[in-house]
Protein backbone atom coordinates (compact mmCIF):
# COMPACT_ATOMS: atom_id res chain seq x y z
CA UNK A 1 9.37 2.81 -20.50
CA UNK A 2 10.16 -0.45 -18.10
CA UNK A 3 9.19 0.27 -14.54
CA UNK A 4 10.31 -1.41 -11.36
CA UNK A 5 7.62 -4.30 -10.23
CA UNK A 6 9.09 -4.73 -6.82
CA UNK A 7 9.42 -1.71 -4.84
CA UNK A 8 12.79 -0.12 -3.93
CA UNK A 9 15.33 1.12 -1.26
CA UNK A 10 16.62 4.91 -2.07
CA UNK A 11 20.43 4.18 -1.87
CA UNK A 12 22.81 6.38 0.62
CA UNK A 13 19.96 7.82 2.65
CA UNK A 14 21.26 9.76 6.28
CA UNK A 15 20.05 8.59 9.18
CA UNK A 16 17.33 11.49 10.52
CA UNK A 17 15.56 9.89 13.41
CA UNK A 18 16.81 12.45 15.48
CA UNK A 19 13.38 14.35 13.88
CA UNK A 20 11.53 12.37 15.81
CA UNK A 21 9.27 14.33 18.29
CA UNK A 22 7.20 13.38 21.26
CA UNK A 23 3.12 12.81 21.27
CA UNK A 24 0.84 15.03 22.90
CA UNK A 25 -0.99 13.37 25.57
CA UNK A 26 -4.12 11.26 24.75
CA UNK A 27 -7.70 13.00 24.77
CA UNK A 28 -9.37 10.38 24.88
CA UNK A 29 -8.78 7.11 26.93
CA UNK A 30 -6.89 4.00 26.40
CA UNK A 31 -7.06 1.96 24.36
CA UNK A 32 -7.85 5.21 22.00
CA UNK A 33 -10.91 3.47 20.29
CA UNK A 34 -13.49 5.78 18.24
CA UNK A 35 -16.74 4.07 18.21
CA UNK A 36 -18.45 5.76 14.49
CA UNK A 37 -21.75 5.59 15.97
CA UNK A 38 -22.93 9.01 16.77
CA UNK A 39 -20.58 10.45 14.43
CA UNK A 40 -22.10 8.83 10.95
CA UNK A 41 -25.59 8.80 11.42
CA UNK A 42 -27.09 5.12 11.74
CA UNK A 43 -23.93 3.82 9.93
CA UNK A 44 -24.67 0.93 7.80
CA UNK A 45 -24.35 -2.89 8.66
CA UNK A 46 -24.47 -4.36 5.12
CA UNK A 47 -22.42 -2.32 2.81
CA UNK A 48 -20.29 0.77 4.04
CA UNK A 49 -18.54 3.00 1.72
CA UNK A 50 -15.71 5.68 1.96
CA UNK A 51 -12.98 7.58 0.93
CA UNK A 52 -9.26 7.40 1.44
CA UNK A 53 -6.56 10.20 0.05
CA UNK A 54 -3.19 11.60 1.43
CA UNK A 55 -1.02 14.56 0.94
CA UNK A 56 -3.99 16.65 0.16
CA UNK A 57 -2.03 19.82 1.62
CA UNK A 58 -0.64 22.37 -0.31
CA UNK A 59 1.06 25.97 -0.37
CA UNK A 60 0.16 26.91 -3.92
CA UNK A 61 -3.32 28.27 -4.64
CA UNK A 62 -3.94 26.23 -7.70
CA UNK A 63 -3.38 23.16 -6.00
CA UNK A 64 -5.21 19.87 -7.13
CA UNK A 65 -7.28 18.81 -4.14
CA UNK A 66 -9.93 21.26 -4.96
CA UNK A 67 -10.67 19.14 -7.97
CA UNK A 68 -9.92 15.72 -5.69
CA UNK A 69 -12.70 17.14 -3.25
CA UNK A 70 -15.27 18.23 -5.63
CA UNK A 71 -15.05 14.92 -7.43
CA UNK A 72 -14.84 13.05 -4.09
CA UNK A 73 -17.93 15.33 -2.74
CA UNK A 74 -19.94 14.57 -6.02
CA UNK A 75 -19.76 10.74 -5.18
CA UNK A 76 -20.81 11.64 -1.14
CA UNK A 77 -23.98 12.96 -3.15
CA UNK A 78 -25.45 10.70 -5.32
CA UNK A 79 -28.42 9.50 -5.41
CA UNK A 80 -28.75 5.61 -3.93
CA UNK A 81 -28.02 5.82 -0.63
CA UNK A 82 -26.17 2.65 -0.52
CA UNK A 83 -23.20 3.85 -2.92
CA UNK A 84 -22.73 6.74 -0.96
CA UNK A 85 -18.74 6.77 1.06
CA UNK A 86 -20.14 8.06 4.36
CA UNK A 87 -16.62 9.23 5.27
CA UNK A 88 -13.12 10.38 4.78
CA UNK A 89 -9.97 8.66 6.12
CA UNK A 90 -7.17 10.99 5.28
CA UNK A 91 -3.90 9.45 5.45
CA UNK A 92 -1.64 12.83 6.79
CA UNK A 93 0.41 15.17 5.49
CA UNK A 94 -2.54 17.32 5.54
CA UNK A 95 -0.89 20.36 5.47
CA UNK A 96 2.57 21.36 4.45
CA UNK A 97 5.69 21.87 5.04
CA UNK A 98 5.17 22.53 8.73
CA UNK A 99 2.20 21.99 10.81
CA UNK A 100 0.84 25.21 12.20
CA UNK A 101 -2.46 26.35 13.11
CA UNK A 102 -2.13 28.62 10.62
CA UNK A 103 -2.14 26.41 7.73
CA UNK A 104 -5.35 25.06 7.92
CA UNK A 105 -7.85 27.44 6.85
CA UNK A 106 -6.50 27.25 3.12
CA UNK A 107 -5.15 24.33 2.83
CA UNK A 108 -7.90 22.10 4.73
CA UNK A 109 -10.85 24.00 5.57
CA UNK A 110 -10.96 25.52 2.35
CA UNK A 111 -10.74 22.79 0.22
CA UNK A 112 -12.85 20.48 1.66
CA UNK A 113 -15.79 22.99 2.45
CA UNK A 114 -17.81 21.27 0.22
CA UNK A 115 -16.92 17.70 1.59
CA UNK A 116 -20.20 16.92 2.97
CA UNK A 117 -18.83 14.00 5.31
CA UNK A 118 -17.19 13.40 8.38
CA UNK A 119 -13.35 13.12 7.98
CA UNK A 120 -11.29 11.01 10.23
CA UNK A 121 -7.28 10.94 10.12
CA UNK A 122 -3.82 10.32 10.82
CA UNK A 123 -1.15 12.59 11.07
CA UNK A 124 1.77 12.90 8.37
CA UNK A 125 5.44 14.37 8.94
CA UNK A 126 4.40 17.63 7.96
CA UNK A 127 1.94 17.75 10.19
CA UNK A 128 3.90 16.37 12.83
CA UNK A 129 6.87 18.64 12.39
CA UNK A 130 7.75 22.11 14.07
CA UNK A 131 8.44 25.51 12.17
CA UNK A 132 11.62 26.65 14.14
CA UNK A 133 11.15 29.74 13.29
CA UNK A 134 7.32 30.44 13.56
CA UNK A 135 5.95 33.55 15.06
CA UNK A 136 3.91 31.43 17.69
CA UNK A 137 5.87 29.04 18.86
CA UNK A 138 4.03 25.46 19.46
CA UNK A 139 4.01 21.99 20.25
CA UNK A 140 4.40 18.90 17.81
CA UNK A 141 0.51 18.32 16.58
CA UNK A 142 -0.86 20.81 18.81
CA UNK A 143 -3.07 22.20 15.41
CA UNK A 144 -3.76 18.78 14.53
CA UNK A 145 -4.84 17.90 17.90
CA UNK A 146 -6.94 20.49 17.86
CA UNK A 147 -9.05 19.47 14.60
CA UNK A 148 -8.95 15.95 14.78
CA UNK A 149 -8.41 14.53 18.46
CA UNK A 150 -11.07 17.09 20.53
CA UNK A 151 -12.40 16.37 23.65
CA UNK A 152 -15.73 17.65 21.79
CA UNK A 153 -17.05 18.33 18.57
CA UNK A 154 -16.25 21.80 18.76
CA UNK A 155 -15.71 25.03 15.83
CA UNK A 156 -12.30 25.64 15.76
CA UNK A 157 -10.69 29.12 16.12
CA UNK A 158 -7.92 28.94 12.94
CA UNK A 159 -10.53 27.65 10.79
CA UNK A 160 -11.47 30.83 8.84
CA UNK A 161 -15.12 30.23 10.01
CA UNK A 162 -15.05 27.28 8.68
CA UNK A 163 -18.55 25.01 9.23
CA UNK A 164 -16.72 21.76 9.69
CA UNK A 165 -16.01 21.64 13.37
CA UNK A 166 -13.40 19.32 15.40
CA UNK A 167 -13.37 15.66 15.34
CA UNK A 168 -13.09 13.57 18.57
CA UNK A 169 -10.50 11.03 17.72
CA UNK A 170 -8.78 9.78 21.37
CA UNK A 171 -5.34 9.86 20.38
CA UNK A 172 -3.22 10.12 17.30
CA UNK A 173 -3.14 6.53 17.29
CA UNK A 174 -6.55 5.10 17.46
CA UNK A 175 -9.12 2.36 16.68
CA UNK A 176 -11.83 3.69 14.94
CA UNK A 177 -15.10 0.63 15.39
CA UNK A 178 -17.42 0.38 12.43
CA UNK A 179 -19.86 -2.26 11.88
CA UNK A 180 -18.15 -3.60 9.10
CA UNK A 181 -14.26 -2.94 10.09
CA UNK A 182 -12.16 -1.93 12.25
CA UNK A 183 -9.28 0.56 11.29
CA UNK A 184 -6.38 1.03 12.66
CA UNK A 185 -4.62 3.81 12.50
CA UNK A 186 -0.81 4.45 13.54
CA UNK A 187 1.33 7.59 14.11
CA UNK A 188 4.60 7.32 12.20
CA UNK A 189 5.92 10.83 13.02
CA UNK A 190 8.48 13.06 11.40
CA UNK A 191 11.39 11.32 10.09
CA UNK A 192 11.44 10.38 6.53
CA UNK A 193 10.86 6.42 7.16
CA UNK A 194 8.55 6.76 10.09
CA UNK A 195 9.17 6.02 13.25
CA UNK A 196 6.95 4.40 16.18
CA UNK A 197 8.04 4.01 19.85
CA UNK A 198 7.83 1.11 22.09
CA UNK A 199 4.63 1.98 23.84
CA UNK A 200 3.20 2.37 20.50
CA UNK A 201 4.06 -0.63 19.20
CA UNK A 202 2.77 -2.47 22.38
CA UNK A 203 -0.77 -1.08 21.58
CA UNK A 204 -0.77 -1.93 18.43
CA UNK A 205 0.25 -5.68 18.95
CA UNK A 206 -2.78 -5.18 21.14
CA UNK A 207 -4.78 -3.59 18.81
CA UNK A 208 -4.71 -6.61 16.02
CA UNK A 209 -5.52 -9.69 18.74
CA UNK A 210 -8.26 -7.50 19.45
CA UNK A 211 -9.80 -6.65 16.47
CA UNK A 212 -8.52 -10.23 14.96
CA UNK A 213 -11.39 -11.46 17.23
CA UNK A 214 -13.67 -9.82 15.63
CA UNK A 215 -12.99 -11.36 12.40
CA UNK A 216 -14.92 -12.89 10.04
CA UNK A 217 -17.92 -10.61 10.57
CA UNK A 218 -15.64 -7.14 10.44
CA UNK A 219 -13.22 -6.45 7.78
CA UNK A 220 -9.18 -5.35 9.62
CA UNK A 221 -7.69 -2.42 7.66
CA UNK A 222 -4.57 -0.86 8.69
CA UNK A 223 -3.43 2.49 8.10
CA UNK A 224 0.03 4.87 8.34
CA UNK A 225 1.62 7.62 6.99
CA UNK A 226 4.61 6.30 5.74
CA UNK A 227 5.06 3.58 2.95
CA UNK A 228 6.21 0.09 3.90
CA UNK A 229 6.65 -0.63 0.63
CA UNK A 230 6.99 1.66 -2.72
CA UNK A 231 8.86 1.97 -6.31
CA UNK A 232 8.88 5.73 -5.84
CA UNK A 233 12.28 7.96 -6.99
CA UNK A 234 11.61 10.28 -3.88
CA UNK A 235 10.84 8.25 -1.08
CA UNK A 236 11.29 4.12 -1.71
CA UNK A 237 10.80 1.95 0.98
CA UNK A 238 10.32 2.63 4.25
CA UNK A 239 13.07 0.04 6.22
CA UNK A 240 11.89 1.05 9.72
CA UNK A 241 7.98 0.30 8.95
CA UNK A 242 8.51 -2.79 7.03
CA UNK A 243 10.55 -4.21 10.34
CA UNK A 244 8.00 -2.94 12.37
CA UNK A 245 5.07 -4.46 10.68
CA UNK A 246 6.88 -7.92 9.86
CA UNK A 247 7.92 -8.17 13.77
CA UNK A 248 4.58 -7.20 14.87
CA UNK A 249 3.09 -10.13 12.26
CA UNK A 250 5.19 -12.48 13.49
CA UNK A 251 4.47 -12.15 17.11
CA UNK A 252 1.15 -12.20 16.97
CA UNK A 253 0.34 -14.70 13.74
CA UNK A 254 -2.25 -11.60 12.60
CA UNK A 255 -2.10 -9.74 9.56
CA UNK A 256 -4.54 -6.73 8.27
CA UNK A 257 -6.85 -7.51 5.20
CA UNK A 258 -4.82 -4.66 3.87
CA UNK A 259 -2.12 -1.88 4.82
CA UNK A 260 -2.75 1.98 3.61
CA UNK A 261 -0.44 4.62 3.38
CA UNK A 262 0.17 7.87 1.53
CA UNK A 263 3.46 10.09 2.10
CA UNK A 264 4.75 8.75 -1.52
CA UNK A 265 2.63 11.29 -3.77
CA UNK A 266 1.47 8.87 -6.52
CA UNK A 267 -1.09 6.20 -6.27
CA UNK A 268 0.71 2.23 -5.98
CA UNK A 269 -1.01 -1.66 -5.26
CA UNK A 270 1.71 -3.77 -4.12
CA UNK A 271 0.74 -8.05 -3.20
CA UNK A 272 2.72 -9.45 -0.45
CA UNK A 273 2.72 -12.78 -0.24
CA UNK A 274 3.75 -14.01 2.64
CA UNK A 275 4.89 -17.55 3.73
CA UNK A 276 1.87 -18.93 5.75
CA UNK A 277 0.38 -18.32 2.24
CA UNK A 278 -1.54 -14.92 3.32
CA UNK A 279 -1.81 -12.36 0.57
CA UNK A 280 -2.05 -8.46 1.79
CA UNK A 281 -2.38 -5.95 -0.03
CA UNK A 282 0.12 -2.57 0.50
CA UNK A 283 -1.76 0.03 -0.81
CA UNK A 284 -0.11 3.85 -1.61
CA UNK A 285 -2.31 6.74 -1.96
CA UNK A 286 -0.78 9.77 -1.56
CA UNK A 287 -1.73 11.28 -4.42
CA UNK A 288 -4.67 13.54 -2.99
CA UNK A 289 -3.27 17.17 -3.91
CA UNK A 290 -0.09 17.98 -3.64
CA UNK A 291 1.48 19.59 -6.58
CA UNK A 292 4.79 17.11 -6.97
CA UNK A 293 4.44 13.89 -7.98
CA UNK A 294 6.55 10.85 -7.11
CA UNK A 295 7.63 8.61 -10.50
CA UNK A 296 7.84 5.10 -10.39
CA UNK A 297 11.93 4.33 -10.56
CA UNK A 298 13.49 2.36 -13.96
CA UNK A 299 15.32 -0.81 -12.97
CA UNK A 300 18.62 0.35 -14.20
CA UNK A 301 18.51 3.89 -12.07
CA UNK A 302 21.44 3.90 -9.92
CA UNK A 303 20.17 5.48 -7.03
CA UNK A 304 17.81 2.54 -6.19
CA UNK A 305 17.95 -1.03 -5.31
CA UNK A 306 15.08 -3.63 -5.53
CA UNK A 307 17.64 -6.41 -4.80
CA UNK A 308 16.48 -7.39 -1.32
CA UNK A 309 15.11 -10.69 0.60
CA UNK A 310 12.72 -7.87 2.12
CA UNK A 311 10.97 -7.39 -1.54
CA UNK A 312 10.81 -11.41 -1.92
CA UNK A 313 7.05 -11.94 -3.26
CA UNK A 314 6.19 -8.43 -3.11
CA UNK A 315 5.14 -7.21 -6.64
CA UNK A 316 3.45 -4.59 -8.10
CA UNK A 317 -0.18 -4.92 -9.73
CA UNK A 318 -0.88 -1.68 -10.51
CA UNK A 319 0.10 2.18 -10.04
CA UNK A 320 -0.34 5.79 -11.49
CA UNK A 321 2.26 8.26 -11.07
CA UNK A 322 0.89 11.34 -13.31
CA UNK A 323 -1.74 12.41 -11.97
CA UNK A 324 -3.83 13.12 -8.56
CA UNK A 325 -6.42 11.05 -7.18
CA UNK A 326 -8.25 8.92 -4.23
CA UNK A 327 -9.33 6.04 -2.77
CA UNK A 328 -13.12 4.76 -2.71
CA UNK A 329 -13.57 1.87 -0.58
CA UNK A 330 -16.40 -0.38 0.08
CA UNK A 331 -16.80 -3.15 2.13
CA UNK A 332 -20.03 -5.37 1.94
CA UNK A 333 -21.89 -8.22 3.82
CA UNK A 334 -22.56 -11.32 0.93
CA UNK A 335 -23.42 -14.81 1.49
CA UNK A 336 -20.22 -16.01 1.29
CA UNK A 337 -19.16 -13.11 3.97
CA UNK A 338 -17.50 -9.81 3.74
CA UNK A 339 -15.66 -8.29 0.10
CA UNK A 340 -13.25 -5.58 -0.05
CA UNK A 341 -14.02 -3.05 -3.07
CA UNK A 342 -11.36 -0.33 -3.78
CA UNK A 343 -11.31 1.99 -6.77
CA UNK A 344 -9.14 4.20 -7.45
CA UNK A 345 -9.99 7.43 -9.31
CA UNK A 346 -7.26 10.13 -10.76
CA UNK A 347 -8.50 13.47 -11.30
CA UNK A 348 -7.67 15.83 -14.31
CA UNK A 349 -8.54 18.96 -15.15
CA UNK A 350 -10.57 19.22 -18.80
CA UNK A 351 -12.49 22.24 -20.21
CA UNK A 352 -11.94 24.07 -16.93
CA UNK A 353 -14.12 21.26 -15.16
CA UNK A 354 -12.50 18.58 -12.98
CA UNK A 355 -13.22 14.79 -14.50
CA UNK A 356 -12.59 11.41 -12.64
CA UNK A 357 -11.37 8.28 -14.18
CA UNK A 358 -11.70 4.78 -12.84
CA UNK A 359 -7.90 3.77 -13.12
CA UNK A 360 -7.69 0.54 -11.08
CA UNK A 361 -10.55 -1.24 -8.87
CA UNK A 362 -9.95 -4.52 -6.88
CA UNK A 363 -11.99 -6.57 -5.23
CA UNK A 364 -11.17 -9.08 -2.05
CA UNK A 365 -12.90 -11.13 0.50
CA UNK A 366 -12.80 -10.94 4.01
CA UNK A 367 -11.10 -14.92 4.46
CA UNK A 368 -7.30 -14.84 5.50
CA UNK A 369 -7.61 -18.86 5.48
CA UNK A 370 -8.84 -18.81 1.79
CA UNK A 371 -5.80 -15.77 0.60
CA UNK A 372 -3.44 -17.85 -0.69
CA UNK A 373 -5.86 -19.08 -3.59
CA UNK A 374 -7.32 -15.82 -4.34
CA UNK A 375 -6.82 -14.58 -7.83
CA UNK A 376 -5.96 -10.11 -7.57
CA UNK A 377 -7.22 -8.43 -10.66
């Protein structure tokens, strides 16, 4: 069947950025940056691996991220050190629909009990959003705060008992500092294209100069909840990011090695050339457990439309839309100077045992003034 190979608005979509709901204030202080040291033990200066996955949560019992996390946990344990991902960065929507405290014990701490790794992430919709009609009322984020942006690496009361205990991230927006990157993380919030406010935007113009110095030695990943760009026949493309990211380019002349997302529950590489000749990847994974999966839309489905000067040299290299799966990332030091690895596994259940397949790997180097001659496989 012929696929879309330019992602695609959803046609007739209401306007619901009255969703939108106010952060909690910042733990940590500004300019929210996580330095990894003291949180992976000596972390590596020549090659450092990890995981990325999204939409890991799930209401039904039989849901796929056990298998995502066993697989995902047999890779943190393997034998040469060097291969081994030395973390998680989860890209929200890490429990559903709503995010209570109450929700975590089986659909996070649960799962990923036998994740032997420090997980860092962002915050999803779901997790953003507010059950009206919850026994205890709360706050927008006030569980997620609680696990991921601590004052102190803590245990944590609605875990079940859980061993894991909080992570100190300083804000749902953050910088987390590695020797080999820097990731950025944004907070898109609740309404179905994302949303991010002024003062959020502001850092995060801040955020890429920054880290932009930093460059060539450290690899500049970007992550958010919500798609830019995506072929999906849920979601499409998310109009509000892809302004904000194109505005925020423009200003400052920067651009991320690559761009991570999840939200859209199928796995996605997009190229996006743009016209100083800078190739970025736009990479979906948000695959990582829930049950319902996200199709790839046909060209002649009349709900969608690919015809826009937003899509122009945006194509589609690769995607899976049947089955689960995550992210393994690696980023090494070589003579010529840093390389982006990513491979992306999906996850099936066979014999009663989970097994992971190598469905599409990519490799890029660190060199925005070399991207427009690099060849993508």
């Amino acid at each position: 069947m012929e696929v879309n190979n330019t992602p695609v608005f959803k046609l007739n979509q209401p306007d619901d950025q009255y969703k939108f709901l106010p952060l909690p204030a910042p733990t940590g202080n500004y300019p929210y940056h996580l330095n990894i040291d003291g949180i992976v033990p000596d972390p590596p200066n020549q090659k450092m691996v990890f995981h990325m996955a999204g939409d890991t949560g799930n209401v039904k019992p039989d849901s796929q991220v056990h298998l995502i996390v066993a697989e995902m946990a047999a890779q943190c344990n393997v034998a040469n050190e060097e291969n081994r991902p030395q973390f998680l960065f989860h890209l929200g929507d890490i429990v559903y629909h709503h995010g209570e405290a109450d929700r975590y014990e089986k659909q996070f701490f649960k799962p990923f009990e036998q994740y032997p790794a420090p997980i860092f992430a962002i915050a999803g919709n779901h997790d953003s959003d507010v059950n009206p009609i919850s026994a205890a009322p709360y706050q927008s984020l006030d569980a997620y705060t609680a696990v991921f942006c601590d004052t102190a690496s803590r245990p944590i009361s609605f875990s079940g008992g859980a061993v894991r205990k909080s992570m100190v991230q300083p804000n749902p927006y953050f910088r987390l500092k590695t020797p080999l990157a820097n990731i950025i993380g944004l907070h898109t919030n609740i309404p179905k294209y994302g949303m991010v406010t002024a003062e959020q935007r502001a850092w995060f113009v801040n955020e890429l100069i920054t880290a932009d110095a930093e460059r060539p030695d450290k690899a500049l990943l970007l992550c958010l909840h919500h798609a830019p760009y995506s072929a999906d026949t849920n979601h499409g493309s998310s109009l509000p990011m892809i302004t904000l990211l194109n505005s925020v380019f423009e200003e400052t002349g920067i651009k991320p090695d690559m761009v991570f997302s999840g939200h859209v529950h199928n796995y996605q590489r997009f190229h996006k050339l743009y016209a100083d000749g800078i190739v970025v990847p736009f990479i979906v994974a948000g695959a990582g457990g829930f049950d319902e999966l996200n199709a790839i839309a046909i060209p002649d489905d009349i709900m969608y439309t690919n015809k826009s000067e937003l899509f122009d040299d945006v194509n589609l290299k690769a995607y899976r839309d049947r089955e689960h799966g995550f992210l393994r990332m690696s980023i090494e030091k070589q003579d010529a100077g840093l390389s982006i690895t990513g491979a992306y596994y999906t996850v099936a259940l066979n014999n009663g045992k989970g097994i992971a397949t190598l469905a599409d790997q990519f490799t890029i180097p660190v060199s925005q003034k070399q991207a427009d001659q690099l060849m993508y496989s």
